[in-house]
Protein backbone atom coordinates (compact mmCIF):
# COMPACT_ATOMS: atom_id res chain seq x y z
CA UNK A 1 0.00 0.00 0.00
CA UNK A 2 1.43 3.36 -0.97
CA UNK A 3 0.28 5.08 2.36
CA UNK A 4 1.68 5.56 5.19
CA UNK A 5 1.59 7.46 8.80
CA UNK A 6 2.88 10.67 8.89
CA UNK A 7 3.53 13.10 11.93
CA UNK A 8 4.14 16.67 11.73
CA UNK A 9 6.72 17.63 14.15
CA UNK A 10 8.01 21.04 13.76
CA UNK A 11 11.25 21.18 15.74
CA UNK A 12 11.62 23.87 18.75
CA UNK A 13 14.78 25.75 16.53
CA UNK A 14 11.98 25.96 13.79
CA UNK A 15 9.99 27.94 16.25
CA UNK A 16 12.59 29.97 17.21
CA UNK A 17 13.81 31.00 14.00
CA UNK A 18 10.51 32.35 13.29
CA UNK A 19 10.36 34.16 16.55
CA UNK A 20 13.93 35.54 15.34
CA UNK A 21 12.40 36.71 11.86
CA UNK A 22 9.32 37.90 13.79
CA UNK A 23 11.72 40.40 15.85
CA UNK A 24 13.59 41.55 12.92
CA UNK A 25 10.57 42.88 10.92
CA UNK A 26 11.04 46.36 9.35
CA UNK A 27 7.69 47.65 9.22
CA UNK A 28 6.40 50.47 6.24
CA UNK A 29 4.43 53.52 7.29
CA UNK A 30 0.72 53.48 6.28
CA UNK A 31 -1.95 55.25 4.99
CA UNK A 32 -5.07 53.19 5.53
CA UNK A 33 -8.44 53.11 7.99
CA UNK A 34 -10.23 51.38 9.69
CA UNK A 35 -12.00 48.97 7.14
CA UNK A 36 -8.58 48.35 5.79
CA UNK A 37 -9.28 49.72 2.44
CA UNK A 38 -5.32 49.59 1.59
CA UNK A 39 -4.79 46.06 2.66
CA UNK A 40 -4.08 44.59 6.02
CA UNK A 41 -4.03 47.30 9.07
CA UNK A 42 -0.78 48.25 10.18
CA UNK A 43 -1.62 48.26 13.80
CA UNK A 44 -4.05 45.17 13.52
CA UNK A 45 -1.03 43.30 11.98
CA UNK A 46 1.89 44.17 14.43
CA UNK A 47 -0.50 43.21 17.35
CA UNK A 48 -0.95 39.50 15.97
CA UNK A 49 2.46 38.51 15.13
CA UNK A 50 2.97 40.16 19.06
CA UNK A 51 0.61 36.88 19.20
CA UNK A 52 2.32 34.58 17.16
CA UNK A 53 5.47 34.96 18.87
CA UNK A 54 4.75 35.27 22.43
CA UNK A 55 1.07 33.45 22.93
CA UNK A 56 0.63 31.31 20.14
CA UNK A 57 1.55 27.66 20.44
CA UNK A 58 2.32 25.61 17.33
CA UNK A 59 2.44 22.04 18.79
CA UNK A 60 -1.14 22.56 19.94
CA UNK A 61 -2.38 22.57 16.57
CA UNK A 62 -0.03 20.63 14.98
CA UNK A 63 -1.63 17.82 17.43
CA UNK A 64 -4.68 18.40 16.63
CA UNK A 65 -3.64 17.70 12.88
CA UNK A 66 -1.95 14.60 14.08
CA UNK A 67 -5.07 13.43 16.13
CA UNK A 68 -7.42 13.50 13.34
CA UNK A 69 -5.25 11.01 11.19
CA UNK A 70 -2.72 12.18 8.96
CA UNK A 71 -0.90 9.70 6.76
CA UNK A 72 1.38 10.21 3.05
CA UNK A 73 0.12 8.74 -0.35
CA UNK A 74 2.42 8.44 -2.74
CA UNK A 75 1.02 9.19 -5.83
CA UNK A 76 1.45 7.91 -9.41
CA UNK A 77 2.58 11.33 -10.54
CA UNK A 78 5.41 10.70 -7.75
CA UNK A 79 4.46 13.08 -5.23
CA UNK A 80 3.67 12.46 -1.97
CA UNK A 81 0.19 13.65 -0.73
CA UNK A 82 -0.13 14.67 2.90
CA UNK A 83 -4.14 14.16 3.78
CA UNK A 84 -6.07 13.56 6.73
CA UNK A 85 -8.48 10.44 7.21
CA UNK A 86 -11.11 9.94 10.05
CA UNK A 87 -13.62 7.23 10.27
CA UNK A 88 -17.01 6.97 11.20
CA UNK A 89 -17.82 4.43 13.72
CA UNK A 90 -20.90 3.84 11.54
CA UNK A 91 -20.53 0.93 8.76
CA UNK A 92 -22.70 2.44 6.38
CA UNK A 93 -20.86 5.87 6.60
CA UNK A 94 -20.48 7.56 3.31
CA UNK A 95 -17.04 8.38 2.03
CA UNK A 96 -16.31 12.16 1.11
CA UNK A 97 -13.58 13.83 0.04
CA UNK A 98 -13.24 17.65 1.00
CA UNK A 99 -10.63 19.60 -0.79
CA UNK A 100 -9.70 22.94 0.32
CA UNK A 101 -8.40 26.42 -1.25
CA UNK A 102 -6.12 29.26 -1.15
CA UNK A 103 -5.26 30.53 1.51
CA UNK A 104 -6.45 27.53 3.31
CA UNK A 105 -5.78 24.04 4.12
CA UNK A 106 -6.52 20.68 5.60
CA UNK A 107 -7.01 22.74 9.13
CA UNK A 108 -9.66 24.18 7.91
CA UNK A 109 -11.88 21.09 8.20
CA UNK A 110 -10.72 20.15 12.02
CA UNK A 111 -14.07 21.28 13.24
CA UNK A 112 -16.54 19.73 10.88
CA UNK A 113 -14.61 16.37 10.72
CA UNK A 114 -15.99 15.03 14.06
CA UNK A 115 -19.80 16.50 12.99
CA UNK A 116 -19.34 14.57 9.60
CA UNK A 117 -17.98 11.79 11.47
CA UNK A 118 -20.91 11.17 14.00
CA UNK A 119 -23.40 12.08 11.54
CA UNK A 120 -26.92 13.83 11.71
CA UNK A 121 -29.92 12.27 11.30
CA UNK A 122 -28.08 8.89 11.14
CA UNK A 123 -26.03 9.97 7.88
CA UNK A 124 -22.36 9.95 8.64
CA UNK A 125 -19.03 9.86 6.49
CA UNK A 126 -15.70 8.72 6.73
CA UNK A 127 -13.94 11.94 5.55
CA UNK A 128 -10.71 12.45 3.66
CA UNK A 129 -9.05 15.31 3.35
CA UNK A 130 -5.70 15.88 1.40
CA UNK A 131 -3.28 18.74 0.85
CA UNK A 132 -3.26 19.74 -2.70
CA UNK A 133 0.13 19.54 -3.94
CA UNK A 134 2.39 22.67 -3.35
CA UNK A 135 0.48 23.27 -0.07
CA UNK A 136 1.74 21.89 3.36
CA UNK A 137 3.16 19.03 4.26
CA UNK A 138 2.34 17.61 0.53
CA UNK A 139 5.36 17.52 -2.41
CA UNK A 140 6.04 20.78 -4.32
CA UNK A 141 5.69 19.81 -7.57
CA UNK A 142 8.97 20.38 -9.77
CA UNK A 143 7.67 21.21 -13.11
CA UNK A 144 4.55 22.51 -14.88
CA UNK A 145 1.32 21.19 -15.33
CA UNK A 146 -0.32 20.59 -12.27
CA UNK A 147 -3.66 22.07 -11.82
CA UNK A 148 -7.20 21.06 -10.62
CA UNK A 149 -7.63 18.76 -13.16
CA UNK A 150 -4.68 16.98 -12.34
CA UNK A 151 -5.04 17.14 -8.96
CA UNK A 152 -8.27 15.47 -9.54
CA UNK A 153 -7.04 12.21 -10.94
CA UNK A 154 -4.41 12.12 -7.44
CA UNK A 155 -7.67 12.59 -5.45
CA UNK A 156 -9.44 9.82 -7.34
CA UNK A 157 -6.32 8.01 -6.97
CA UNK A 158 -6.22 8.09 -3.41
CA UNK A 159 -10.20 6.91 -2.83
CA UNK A 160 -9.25 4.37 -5.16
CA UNK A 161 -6.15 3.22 -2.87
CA UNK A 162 -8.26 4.05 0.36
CA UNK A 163 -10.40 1.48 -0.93
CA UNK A 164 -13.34 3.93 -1.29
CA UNK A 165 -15.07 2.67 -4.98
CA UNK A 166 -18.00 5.38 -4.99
CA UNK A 167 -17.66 8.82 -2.94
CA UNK A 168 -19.12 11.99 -2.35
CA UNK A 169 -16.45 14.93 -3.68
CA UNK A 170 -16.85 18.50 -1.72
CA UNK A 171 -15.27 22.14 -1.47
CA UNK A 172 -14.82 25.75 -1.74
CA UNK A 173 -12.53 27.74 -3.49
CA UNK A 174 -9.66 25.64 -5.89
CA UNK A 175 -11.37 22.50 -4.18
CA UNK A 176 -14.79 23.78 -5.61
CA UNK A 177 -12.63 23.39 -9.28
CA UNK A 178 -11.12 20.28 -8.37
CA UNK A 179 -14.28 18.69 -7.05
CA UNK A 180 -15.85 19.50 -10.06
CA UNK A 181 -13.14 18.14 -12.75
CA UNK A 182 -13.22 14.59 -10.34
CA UNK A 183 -17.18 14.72 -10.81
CA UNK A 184 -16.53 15.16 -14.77
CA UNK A 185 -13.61 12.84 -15.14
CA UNK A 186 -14.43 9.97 -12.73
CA UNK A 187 -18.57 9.78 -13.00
CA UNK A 188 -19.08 6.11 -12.29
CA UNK A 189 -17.20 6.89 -8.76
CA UNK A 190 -17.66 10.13 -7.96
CA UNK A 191 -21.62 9.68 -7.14
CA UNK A 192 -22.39 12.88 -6.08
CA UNK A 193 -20.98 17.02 -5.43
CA UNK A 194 -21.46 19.07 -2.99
CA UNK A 195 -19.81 22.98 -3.29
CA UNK A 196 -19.61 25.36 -0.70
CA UNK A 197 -18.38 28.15 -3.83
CA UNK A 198 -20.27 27.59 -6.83
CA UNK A 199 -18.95 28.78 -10.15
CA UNK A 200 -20.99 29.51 -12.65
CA UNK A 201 -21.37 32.19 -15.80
CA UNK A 202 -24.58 33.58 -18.11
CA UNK A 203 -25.37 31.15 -20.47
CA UNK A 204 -24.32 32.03 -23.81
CA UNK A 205 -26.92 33.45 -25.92
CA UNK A 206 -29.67 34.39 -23.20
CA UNK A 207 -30.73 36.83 -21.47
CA UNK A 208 -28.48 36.49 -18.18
CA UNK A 209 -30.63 37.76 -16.40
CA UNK A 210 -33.72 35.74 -17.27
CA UNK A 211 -35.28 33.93 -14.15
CA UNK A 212 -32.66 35.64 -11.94
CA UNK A 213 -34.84 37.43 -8.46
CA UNK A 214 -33.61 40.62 -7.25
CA UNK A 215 -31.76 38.77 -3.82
CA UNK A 216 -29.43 37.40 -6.56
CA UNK A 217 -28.93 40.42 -8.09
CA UNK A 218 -27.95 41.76 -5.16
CA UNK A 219 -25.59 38.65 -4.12
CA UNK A 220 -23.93 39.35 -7.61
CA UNK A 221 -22.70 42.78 -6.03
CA UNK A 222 -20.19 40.60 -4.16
CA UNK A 223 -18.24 39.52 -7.18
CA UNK A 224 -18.30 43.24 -8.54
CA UNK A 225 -16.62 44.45 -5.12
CA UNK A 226 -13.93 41.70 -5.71
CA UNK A 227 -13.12 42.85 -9.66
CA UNK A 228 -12.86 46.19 -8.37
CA UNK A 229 -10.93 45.97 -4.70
CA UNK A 230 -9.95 42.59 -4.19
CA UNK A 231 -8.44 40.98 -6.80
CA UNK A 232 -5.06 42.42 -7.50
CA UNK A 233 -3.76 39.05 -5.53
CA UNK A 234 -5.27 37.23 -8.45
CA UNK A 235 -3.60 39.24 -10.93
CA UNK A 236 -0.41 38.61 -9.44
CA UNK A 237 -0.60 34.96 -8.52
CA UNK A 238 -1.78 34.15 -11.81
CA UNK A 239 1.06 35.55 -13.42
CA UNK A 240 4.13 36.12 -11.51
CA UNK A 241 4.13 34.62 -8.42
CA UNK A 242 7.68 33.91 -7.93
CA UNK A 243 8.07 37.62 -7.64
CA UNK A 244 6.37 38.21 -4.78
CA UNK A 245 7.38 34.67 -3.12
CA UNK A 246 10.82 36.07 -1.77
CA UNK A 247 8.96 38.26 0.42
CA UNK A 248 6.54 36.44 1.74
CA UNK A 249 8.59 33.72 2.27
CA UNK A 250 11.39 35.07 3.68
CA UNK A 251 8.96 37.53 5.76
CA UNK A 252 6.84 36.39 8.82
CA UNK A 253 4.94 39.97 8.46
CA UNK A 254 4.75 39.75 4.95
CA UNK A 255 3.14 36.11 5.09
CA UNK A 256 0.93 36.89 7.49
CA UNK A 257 -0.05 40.42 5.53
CA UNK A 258 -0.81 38.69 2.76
CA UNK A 259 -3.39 35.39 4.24
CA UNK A 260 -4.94 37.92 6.66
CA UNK A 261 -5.99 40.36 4.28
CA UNK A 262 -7.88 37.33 2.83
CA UNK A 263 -9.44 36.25 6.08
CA UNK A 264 -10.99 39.47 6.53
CA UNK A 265 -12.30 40.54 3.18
CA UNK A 266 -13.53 37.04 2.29
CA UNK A 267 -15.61 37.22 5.79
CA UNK A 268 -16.84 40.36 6.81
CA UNK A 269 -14.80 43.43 5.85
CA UNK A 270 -16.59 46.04 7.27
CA UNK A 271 -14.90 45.31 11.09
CA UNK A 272 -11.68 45.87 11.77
CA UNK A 273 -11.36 42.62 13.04
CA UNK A 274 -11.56 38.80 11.90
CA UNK A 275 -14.56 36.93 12.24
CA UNK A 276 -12.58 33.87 12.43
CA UNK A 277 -10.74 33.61 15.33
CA UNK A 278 -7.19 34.78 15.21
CA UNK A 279 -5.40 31.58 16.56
CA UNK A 280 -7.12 29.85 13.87
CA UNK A 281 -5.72 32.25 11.61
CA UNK A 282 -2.06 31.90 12.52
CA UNK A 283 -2.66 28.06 13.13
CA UNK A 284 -3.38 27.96 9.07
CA UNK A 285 -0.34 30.64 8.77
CA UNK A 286 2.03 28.54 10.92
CA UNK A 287 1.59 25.80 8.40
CA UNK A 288 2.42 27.62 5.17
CA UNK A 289 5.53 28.81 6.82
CA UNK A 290 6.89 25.73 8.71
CA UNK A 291 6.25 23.56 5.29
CA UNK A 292 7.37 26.62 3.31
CA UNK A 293 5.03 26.32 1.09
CA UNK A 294 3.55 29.68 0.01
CA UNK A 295 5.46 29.79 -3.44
CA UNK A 296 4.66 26.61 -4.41
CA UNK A 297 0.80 26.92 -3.40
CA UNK A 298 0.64 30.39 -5.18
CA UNK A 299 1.89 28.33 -8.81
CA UNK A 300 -1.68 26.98 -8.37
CA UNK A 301 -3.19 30.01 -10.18
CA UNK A 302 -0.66 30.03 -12.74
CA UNK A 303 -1.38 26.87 -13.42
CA UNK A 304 -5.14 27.37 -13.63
CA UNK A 305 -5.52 30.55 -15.30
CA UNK A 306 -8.09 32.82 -15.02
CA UNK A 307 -10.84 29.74 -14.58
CA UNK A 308 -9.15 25.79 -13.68
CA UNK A 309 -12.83 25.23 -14.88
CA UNK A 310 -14.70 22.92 -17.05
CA UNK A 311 -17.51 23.77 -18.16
CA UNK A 312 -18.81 20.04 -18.89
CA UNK A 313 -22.86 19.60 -17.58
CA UNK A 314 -22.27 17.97 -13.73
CA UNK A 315 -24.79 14.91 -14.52
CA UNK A 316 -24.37 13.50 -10.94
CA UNK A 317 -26.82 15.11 -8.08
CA UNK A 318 -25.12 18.43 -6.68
CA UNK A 319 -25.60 20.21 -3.54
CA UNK A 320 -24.79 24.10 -3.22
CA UNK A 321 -24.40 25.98 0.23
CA UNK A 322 -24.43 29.43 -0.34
CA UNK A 323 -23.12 31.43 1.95
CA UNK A 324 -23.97 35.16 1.65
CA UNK A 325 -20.55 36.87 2.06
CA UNK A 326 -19.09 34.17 -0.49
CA UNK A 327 -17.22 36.18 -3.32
CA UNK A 328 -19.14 34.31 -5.87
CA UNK A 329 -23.01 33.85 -5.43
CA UNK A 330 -24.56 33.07 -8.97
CA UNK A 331 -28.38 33.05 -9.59
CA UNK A 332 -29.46 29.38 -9.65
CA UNK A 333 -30.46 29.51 -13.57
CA UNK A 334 -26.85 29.82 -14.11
CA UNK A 335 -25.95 27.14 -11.97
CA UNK A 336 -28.38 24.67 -13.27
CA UNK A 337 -26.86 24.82 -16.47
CA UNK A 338 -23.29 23.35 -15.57
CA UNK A 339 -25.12 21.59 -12.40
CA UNK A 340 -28.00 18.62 -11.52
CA UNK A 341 -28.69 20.67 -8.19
CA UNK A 342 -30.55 18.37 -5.91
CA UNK A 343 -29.80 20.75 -2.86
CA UNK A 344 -29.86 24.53 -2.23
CA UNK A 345 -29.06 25.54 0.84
CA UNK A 346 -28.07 29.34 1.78
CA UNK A 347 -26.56 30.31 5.12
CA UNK A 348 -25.01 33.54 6.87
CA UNK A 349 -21.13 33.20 6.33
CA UNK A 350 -18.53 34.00 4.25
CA UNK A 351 -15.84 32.14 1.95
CA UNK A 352 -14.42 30.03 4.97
CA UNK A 353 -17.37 27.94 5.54
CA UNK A 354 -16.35 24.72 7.18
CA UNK A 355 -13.97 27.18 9.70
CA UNK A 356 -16.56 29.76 10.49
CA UNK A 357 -19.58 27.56 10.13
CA UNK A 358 -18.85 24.11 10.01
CA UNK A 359 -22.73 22.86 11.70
CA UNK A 360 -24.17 24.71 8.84
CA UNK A 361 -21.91 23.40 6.40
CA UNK A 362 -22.26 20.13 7.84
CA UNK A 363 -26.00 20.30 7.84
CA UNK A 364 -26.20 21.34 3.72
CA UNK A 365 -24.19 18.17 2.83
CA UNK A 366 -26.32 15.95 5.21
CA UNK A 367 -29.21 17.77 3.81
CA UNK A 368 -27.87 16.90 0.20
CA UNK A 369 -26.83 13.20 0.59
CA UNK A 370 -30.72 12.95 1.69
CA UNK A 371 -32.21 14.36 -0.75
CA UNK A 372 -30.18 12.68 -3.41
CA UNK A 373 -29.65 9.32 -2.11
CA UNK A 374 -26.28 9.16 -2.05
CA UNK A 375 -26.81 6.01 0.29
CA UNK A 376 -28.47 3.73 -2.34
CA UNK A 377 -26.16 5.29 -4.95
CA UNK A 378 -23.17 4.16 -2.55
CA UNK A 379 -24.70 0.14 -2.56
């Protein structure tokens, strides 16, 4: 078998050296407020890497990690996946694989994994969750050429070696785009979707807005606001991300600048504060520094372009939770025509869902798996 345990163990002169880096930090002057308009608050910033350094405990989350189950595949393409799997005490549990984005990771599914786990309304899942390659503990892959498609067939290559035959394929973000490609490419196994960010575009030839209510119209506004004051990252990542990879990964402030900017606009923006809870923050943080993985994660957009999309009709039964501070929230006409939506759920949250609300999140795919069957699709 091509698996095996794997313990993260970040050493205590790891630790320190950040602590070293974290002291050394030559800090710009700023002209900003106090919705963070320019980016990341100055003062907001130099009070959590105060955290980081002197309150802040790596090993506690890196236990957690370990506790769930955390093992190494080693892939056909030659890299080594890092993933986490936890089983239900339930027999009949369903299998699902969640994938996660950018800036996230597998920590972002620490708190739903024990809800999925024991199940609601007697519906409960064994749940897998791997890194994508180029983030955390997983390989950095050394040439071009890997993007969610790809990372698809590893994903369907590890249910296959997990012994998992039929599965349920979930997530937000890049893991929306991968979950999608293994619903397209692997349909007699992949039995069902469910997406916590839904992508979808006007149909070609239509009126786009035809069928669409004036709530989605509204909920459109949110990917507007992104073109126009949040997507510079994009921009960058998708084209030259080495560039700005020496300073964030050489930079404690500059690394944590850069994800926390996310975590605030991608949840509520109008605080100056995260909604998300700052350890959790730094915990997700910790791990793209100690694996030193920013550059490689960044590639990802290069690698997918402005989309890592098919546009292929999703025949198997989809669920959609929308959450209403998502980036993306398109009307459900649109998504019916790339989707077979069995499920539409919509919640209070933004694009972190399984962090910020994983009951809810929970809930939608239990909600889903019910209404499609996914049990006597499983048989």
């Amino acid at each position: 078998m091509n698996i095996k345990d794997f313990k993260i163990n970040v050493s205590q002169s790891e630790i320190d050296a950040l602590n070293l880096k974290i002291d050394s930090t030559r800090w710009p002057d700023e002209v900003n407020d106090k919705h963070w308009t320019m980016g990341t608050s100055k003062e907001f910033l130099k009070s959590a890497l105060d955290y980081w350094k002197n309150d802040f405990s790596w090993s506690k989350h890196e236990s957690k990690i370990n506790e769930v189950g955390s093992y190494i595949f080693k892939s056909n393409t030659g890299l080594d996946i890092h993933f986490l799997h936890s089983k239900s005490k339930d027999s009949n549990a369903i299998p699902i694989i969640m994938t996660h984005g950018w800036p996230g990771s597998v920590q972002e599914f620490l708190k739903i994994i024990p809800v999925l786990n024991k199940g609601i309304n007697g519906i409960c899942f064994d749940v897998i969750c791997p890194s994508m390659p180029g983030y955390g503990f997983s390989s950095k892959p050394k040439k071009n050429g890997i993007n969610s498609k790809e990372i698809a067939k590893i994903n369907h290559e590890l249910m296959h070696e997990l012994g998992y035959k039929k599965y349920v394929a979930q997530g937000g973000d890049w893991g929306a785009t991968v979950s999608k490609w293994t619903a397209d490419l692997f349909k007699e196994h992949c039995i069902g979707l469910h997406l916590n960010m839904i992508l979808a575009f006007p149909p070609e030839g239509d009126d786009p807005y035809e069928g669409v209510s004036e709530e989605e119209k509204e909920g459109m506004q949110n990917f507007q606001k992104y073109q126009e004051k949040g997507s510079g990252y994009f921009a960058i990542q998708s084209t030259k991300p080495q560039t700005v990879a020496y300073g964030l990964t050489d930079s404690p402030a500059g690394l944590a600048g850069w994800i926390i900017e996310k975590f605030h606009a991608w949840t509520n923006d109008n605080e100056n504060k995260l909604v998300i809870p700052l350890e959790e923050v730094l915990a997700i943080i910790s791990l793209y520094w100690y694996s030193n993985s920013i550059a490689s994660s960044m590639r990802l957009y290069y690698e997918n372009g402005q989309a890592g999309f098919s546009f292929d009709y999703v025949e198997q039964p989809t669920g959609c939770a929308l959450f209403d501070k998502e980036i993306v929230l398109p009307p459900r006409v649109w998504v019916e025509k790339i989707y077979n939506v069995k499920q539409w759920d919509k919640f209070s949250g933004g694009h972190f869902a399984a962090l910020e609300n994983p009951t809810n999140l929970a809930t939608s795919i239990v909600n889903f798996c019910e209404s499609a069957q996914i049990k006597d699709l499983i048989k």
